[in-house]
C-alpha atoms as a PDB file:
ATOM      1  CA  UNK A   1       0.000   0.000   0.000  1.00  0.00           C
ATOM      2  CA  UNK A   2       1.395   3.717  -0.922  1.00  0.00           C
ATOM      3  CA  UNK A   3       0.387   6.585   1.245  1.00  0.00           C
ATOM      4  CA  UNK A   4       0.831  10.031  -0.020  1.00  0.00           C
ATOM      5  CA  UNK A   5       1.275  12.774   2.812  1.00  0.00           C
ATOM      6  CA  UNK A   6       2.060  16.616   2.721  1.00  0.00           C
ATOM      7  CA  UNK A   7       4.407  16.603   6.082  1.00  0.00           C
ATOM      8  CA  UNK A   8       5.641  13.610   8.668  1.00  0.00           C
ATOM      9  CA  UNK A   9       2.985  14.564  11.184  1.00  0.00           C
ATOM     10  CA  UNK A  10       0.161  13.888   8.575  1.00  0.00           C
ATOM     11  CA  UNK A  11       2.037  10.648   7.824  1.00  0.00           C
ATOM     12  CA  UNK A  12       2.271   9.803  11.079  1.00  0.00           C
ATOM     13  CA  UNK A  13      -1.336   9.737  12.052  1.00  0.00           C
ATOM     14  CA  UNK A  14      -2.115   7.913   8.874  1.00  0.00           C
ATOM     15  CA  UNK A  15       0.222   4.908   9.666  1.00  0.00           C
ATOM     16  CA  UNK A  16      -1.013   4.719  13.055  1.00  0.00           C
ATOM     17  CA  UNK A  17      -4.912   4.877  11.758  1.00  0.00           C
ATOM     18  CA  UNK A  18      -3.550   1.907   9.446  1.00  0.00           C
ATOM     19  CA  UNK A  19      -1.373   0.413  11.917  1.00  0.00           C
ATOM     20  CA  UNK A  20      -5.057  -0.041  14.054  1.00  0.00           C
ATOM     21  CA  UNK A  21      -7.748  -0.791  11.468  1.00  0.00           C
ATOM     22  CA  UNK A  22      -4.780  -3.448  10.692  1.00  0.00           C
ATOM     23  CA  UNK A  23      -4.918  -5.214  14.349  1.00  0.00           C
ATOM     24  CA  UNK A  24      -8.748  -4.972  14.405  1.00  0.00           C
ATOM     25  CA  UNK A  25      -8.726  -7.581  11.277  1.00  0.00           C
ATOM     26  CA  UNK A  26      -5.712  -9.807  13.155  1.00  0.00           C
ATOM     27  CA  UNK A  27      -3.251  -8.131  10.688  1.00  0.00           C
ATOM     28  CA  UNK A  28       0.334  -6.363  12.427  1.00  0.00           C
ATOM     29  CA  UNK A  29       2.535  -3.874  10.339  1.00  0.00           C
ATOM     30  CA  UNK A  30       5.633  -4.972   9.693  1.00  0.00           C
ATOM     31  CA  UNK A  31       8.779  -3.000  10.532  1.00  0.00           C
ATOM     32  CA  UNK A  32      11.430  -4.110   8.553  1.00  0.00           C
ATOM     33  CA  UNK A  33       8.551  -3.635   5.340  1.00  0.00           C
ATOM     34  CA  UNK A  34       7.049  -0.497   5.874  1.00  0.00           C
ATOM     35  CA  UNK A  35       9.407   2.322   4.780  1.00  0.00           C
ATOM     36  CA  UNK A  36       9.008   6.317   3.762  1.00  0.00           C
ATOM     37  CA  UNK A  37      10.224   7.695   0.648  1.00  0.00           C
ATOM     38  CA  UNK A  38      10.585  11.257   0.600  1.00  0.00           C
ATOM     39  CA  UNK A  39      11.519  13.386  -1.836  1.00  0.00           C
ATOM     40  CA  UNK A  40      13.203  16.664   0.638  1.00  0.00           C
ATOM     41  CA  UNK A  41      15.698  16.063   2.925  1.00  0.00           C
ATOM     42  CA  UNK A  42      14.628  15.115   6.250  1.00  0.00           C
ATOM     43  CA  UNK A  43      16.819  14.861   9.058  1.00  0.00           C
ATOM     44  CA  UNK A  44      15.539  12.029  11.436  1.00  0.00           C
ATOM     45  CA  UNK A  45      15.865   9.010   9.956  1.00  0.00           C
ATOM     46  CA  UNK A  46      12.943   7.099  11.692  1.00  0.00           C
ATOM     47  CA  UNK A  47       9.144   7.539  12.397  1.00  0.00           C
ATOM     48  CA  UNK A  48       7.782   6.272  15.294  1.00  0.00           C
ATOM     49  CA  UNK A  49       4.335   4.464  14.814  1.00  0.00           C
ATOM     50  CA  UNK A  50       2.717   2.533  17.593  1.00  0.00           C
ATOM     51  CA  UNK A  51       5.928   1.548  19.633  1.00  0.00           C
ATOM     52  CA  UNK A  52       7.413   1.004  15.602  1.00  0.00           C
ATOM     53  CA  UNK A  53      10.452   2.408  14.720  1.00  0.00           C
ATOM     54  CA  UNK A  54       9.903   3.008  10.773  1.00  0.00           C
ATOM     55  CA  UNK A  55      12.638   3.807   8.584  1.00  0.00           C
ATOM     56  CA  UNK A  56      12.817   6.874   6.837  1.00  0.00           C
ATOM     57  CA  UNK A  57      14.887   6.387   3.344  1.00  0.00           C
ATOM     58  CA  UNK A  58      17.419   9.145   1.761  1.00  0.00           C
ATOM     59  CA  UNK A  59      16.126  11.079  -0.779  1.00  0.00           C
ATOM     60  CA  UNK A  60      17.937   9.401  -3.376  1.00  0.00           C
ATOM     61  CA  UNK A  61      17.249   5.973  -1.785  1.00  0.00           C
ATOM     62  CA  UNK A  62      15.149   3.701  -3.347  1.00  0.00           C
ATOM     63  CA  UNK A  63      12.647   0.799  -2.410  1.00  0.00           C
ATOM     64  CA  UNK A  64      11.210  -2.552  -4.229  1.00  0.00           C
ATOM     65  CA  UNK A  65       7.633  -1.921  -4.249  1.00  0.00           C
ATOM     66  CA  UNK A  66       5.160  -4.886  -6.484  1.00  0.00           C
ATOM     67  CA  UNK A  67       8.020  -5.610  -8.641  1.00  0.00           C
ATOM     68  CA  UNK A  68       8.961  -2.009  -9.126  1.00  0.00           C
ATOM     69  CA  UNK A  69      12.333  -0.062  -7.817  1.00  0.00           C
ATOM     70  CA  UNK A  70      10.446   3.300  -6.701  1.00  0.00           C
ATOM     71  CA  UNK A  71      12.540   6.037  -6.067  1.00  0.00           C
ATOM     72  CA  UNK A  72      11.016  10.260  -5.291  1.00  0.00           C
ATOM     73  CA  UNK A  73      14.455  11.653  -6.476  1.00  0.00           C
ATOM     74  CA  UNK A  74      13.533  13.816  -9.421  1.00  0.00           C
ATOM     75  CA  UNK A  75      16.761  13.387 -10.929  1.00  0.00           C
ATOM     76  CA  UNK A  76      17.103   9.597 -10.849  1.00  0.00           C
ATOM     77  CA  UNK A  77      13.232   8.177 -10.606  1.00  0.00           C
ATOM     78  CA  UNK A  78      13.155   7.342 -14.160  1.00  0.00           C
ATOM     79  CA  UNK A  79      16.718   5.643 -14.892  1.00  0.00           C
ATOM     80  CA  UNK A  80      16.288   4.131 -11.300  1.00  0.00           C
ATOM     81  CA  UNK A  81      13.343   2.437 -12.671  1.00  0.00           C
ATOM     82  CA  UNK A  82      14.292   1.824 -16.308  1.00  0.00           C
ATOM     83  CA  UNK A  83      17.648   0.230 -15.046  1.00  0.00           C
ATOM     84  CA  UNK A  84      16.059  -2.040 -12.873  1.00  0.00           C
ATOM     85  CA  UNK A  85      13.666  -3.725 -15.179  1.00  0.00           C
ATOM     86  CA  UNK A  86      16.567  -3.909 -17.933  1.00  0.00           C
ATOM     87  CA  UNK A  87      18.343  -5.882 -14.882  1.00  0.00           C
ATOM     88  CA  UNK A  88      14.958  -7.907 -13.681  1.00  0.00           C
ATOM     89  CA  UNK A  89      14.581  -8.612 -17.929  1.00  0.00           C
ATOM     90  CA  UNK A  90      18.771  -9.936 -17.720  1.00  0.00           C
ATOM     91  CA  UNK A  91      17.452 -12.022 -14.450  1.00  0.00           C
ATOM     92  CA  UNK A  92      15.039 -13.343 -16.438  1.00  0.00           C
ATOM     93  CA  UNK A  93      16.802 -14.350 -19.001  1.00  0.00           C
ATOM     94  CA  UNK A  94      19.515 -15.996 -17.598  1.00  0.00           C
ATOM     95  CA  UNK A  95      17.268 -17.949 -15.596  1.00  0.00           C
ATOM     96  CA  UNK A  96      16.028 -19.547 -18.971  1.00  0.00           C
ATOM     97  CA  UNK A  97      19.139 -19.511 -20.434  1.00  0.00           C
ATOM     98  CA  UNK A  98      19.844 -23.232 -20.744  1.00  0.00           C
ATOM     99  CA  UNK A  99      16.789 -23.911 -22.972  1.00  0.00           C
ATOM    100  CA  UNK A 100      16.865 -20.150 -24.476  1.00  0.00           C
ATOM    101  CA  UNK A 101      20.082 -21.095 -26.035  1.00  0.00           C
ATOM    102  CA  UNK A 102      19.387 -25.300 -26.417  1.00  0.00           C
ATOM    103  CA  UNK A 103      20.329 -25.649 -30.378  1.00  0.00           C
ATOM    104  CA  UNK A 104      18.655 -29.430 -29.599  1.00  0.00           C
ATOM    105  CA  UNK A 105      15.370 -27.096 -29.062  1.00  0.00           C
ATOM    106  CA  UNK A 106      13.750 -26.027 -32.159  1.00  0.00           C
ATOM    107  CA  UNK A 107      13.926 -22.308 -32.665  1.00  0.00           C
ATOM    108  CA  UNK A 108      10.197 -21.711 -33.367  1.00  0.00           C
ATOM    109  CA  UNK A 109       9.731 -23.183 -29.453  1.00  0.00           C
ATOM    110  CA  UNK A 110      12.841 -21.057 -28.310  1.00  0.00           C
ATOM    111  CA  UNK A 111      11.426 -17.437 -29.189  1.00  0.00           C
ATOM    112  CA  UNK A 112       8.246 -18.612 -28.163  1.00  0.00           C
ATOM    113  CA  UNK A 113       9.273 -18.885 -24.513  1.00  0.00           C
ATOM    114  CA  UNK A 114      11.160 -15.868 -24.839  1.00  0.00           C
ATOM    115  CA  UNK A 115       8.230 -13.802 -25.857  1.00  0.00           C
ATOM    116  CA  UNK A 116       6.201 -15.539 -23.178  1.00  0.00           C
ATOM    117  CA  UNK A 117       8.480 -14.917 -20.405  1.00  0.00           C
ATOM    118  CA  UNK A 118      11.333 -12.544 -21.069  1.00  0.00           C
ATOM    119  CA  UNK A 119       9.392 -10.148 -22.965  1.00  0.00           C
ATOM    120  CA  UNK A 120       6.934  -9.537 -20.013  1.00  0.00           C
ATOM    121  CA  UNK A 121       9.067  -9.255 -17.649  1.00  0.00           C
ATOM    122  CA  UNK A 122      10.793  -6.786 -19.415  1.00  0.00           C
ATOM    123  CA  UNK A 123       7.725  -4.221 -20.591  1.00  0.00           C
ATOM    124  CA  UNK A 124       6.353  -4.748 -16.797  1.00  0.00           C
ATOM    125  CA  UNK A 125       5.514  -1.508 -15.910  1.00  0.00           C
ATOM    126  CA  UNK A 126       6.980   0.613 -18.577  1.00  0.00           C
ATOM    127  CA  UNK A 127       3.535   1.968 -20.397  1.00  0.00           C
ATOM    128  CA  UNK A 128       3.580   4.917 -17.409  1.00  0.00           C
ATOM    129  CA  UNK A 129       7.179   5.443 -17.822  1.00  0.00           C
ATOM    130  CA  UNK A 130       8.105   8.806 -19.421  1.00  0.00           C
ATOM    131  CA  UNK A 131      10.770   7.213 -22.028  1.00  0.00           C
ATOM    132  CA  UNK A 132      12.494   9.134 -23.961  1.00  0.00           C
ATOM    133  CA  UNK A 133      13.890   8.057 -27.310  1.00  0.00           C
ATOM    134  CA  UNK A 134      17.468   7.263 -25.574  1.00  0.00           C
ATOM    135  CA  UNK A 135      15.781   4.966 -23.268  1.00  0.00           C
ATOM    136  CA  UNK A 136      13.485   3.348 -26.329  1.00  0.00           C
ATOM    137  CA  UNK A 137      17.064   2.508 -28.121  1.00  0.00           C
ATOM    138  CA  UNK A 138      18.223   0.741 -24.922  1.00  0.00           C
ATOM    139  CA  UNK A 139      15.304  -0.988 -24.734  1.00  0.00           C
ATOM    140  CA  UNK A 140      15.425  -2.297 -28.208  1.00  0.00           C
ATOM    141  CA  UNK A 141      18.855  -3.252 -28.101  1.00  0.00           C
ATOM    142  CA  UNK A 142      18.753  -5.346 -25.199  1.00  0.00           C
ATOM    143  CA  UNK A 143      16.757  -7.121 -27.094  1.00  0.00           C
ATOM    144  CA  UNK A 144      18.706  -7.413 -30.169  1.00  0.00           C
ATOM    145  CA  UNK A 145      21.275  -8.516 -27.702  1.00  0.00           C
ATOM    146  CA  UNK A 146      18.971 -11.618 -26.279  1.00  0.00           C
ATOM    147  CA  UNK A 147      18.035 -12.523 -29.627  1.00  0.00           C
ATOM    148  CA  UNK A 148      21.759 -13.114 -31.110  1.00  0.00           C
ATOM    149  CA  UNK A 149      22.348 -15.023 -27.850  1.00  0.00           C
ATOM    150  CA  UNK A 150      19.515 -17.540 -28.647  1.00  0.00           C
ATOM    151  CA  UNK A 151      20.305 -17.706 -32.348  1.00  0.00           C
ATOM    152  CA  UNK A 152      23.916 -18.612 -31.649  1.00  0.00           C
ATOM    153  CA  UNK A 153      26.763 -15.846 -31.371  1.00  0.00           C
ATOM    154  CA  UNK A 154      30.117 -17.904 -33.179  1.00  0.00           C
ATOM    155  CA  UNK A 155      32.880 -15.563 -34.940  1.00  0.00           C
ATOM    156  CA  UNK A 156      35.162 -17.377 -36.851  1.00  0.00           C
ATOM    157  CA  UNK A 157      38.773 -16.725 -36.494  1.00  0.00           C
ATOM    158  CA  UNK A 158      39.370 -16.031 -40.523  1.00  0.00           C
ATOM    159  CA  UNK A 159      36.156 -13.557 -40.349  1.00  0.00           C
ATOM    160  CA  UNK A 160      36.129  -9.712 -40.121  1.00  0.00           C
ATOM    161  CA  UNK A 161      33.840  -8.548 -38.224  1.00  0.00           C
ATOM    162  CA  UNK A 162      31.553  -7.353 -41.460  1.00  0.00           C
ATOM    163  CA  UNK A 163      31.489 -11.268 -41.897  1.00  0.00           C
ATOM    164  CA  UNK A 164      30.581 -12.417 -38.610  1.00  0.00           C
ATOM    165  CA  UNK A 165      27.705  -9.512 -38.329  1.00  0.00           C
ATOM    166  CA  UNK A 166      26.333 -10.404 -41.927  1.00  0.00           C
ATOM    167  CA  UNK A 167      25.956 -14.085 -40.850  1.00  0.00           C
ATOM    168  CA  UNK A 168      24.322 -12.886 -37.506  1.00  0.00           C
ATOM    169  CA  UNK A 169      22.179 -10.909 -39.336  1.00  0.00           C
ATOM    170  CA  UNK A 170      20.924 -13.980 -41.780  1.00  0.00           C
ATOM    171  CA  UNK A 171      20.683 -16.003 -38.662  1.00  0.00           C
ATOM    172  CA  UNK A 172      18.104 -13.432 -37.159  1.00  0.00           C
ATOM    173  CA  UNK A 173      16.403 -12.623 -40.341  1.00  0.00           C
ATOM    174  CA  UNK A 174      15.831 -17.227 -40.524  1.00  0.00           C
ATOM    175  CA  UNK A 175      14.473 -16.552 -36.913  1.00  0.00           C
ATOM    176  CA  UNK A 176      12.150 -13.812 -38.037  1.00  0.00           C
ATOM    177  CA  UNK A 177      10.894 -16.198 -40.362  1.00  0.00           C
ATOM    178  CA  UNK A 178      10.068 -19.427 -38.140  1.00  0.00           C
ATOM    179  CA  UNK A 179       8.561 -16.987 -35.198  1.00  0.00           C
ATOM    180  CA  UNK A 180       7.253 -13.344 -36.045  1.00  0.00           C
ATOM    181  CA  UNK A 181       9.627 -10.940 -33.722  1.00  0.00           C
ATOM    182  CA  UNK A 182       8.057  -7.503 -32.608  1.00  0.00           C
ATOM    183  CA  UNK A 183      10.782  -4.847 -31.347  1.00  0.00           C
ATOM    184  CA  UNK A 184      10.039  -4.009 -27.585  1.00  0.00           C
ATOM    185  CA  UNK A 185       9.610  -0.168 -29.061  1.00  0.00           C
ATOM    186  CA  UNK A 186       6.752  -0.967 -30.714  1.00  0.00           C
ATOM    187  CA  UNK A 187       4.890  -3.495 -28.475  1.00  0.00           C
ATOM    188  CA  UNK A 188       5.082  -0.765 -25.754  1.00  0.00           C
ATOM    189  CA  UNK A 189       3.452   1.899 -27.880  1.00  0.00           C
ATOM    190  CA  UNK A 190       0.395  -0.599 -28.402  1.00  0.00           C
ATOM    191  CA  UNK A 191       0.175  -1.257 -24.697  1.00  0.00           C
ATOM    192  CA  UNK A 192       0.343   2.421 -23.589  1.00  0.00           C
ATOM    193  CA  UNK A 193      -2.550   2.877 -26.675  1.00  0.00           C
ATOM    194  CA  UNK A 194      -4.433  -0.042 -24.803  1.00  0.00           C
ATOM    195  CA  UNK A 195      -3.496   1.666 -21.455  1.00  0.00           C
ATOM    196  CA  UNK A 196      -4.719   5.093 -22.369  1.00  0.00           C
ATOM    197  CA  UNK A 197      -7.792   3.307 -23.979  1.00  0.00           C
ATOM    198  CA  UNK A 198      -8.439   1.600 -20.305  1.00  0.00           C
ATOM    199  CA  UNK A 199      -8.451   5.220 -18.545  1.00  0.00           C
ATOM    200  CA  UNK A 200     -11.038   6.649 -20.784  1.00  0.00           C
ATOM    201  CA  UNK A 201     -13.105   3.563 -20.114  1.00  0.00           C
ATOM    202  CA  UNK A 202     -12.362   3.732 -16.189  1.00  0.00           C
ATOM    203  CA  UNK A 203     -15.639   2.979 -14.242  1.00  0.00           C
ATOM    204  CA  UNK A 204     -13.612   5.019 -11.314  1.00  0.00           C
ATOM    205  CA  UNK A 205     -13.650   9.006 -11.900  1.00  0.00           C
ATOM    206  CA  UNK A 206      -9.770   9.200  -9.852  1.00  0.00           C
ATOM    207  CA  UNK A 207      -7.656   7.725 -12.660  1.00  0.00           C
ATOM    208  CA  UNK A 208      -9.368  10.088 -15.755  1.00  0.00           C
ATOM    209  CA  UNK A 209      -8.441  12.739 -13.092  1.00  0.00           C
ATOM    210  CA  UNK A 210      -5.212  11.665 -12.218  1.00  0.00           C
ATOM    211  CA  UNK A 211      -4.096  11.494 -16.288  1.00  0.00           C
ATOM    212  CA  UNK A 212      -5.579  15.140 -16.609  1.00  0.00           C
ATOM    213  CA  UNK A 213      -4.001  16.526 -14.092  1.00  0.00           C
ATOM    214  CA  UNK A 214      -1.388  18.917 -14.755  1.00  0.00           C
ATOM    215  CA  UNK A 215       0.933  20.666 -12.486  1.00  0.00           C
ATOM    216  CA  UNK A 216      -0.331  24.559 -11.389  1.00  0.00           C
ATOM    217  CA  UNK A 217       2.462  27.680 -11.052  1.00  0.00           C
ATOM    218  CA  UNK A 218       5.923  28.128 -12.754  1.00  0.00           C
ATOM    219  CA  UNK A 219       7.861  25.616 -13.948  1.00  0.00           C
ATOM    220  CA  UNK A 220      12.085  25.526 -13.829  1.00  0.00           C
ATOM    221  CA  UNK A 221      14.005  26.549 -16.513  1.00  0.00           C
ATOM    222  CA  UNK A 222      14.849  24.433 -19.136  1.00  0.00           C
ATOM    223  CA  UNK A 223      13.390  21.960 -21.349  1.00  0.00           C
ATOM    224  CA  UNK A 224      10.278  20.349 -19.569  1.00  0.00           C
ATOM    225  CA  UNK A 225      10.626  16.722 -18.252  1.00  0.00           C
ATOM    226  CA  UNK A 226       8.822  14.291 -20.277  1.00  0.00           C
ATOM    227  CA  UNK A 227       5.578  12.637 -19.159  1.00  0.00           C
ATOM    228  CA  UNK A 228       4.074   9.223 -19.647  1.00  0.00           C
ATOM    229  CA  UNK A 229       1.572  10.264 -22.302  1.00  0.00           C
ATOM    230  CA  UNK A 230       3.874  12.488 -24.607  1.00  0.00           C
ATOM    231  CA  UNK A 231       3.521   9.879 -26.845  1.00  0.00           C
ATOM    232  CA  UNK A 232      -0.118   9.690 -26.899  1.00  0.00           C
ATOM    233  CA  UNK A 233      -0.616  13.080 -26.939  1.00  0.00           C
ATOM    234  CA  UNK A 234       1.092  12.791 -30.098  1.00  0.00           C
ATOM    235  CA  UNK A 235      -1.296  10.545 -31.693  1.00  0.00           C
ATOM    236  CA  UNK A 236      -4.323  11.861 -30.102  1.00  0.00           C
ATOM    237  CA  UNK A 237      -6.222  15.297 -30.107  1.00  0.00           C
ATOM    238  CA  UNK A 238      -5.990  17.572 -26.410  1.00  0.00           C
ATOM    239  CA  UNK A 239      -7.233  16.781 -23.714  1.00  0.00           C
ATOM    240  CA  UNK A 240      -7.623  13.006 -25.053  1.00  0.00           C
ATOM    241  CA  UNK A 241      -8.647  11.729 -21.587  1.00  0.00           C
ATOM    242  CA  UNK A 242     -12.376  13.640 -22.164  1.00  0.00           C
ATOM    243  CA  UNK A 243     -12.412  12.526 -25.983  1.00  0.00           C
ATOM    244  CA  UNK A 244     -15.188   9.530 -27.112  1.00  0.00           C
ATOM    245  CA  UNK A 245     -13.833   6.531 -27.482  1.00  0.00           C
ATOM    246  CA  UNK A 246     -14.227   6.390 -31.003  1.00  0.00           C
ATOM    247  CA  UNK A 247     -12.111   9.598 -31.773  1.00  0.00           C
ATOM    248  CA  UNK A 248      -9.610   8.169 -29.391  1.00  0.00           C
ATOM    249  CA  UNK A 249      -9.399   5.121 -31.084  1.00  0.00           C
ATOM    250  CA  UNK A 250      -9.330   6.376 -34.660  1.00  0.00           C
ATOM    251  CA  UNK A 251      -6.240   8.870 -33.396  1.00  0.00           C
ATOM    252  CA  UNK A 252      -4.454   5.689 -31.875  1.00  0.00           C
ATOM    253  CA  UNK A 253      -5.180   3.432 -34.922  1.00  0.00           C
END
């Protein structure tokens, strides 16, 4: 559960409210689980809750959270997160790697698992990332990278390197062929269009609010940090959120 406060006595009194509706259903908070991310500097570095002593993380710390790395810093939120699922995607992979790369398994079978398991595991998450285009290259070269590992990375000693990456690249282009391959660029723009399609449909009014909202007063200098639905609002008229679903989907189609 995430709780969202304004100042530590506010968040205080909210994790003691929880900490009791929590023993009136046989439920205890536990200590070592329950941490605070802030996103100022705050000089104690606990928060006592009900005889608790909760942790209170650095401002560039950063906390596992249902699968996710979370972190408030500003500065390192986004690569904190990106980085970690890149890592989580490696996991993954490695995990699988002695049938991923089992030349006694037929290919067709091999990317099959891949996209099954890997592939996931990798886009988990990422539709309400704001990703820029550097980020989007990573993200498709990892997994380039995979894919040469299952199709079988040999360079011959009498080959330049324009001859090893020409066979690589008839190897991948035979893989293509047994098992359609769709770059992780692309499958995430069709999940954040299904995503964006899923708040306009939202039976709860908070989430159509939440992607509306838009921060109030002066902004820093600079070039303005990107935001989850740049690239929707690319494809899609303003203010999509309040659009009809059939404009929306004829502007995401």
């Amino acid at each position: 559960m995430l709780l969202y406060a304004k100042s530590l006595r506010e968040l205080q009194e909210m994790l003691q409210l929880l900490h009791d509706e929590l023993r009136q259903v046989g439920l205890e908070m536990h200590e070592s689980k329950t941490k605070v991310l802030t996103s100022v500097h705050i000089p104690q570095n606990t928060l006592s809750v009900r005889g608790l002593s909760i942790e209170i993380l650095p401002v560039d710390a950063s906390h596992k959270y249902l699968g996710k790395l979370l972190c408030l810093d500003a500065t390192s939120r986004l690569d904190t997160a990106f980085n970690h699922r890149l890592g989580v995607a490696w996991g993954k992979f490695n995990s699988l790697r002695r049938w991923l790369v089992n030349r006694h398994i037929p290919m067709k079978l091999r990317l099959k698992l891949f996209d099954s398991t890997v592939q996931p595991t990798a886009l988990f998450g990422l539709v309400a990332l704001p990703l820029g285009s550097r980020n989007l290259e990573r993200l498709v070269a990892t997994q380039r990278k995979m894919l040469r590992n299952i199709v079988g990375w040999v360079r011959h000693a009498e080959d330049d390197w324009h001859a090893t990456m020409s066979r690589m690249k008839q190897k991948m282009e035979r893989a293509e062929q047994s098992h359609k391959l769709v770059p992780w660029d692309e499958l995430l723009s069709r999940q954040q269009a299904k995503f964006a399609l899923h708040l306009r449909d939202s039976k709860c009014e908070w989430p159509r609010r939440l992607a509306a909202w838009s921060p109030v007063g002066a902004r820093p200098r600079a070039r303005p940090r990107l935001r989850w639905d740049d690239a929707i609002n690319k494809r899609c008229p303003p203010n999509w959120i309040m659009c009809s679903r059939a404009d929306l989907l004829n502007s995401l189609a």
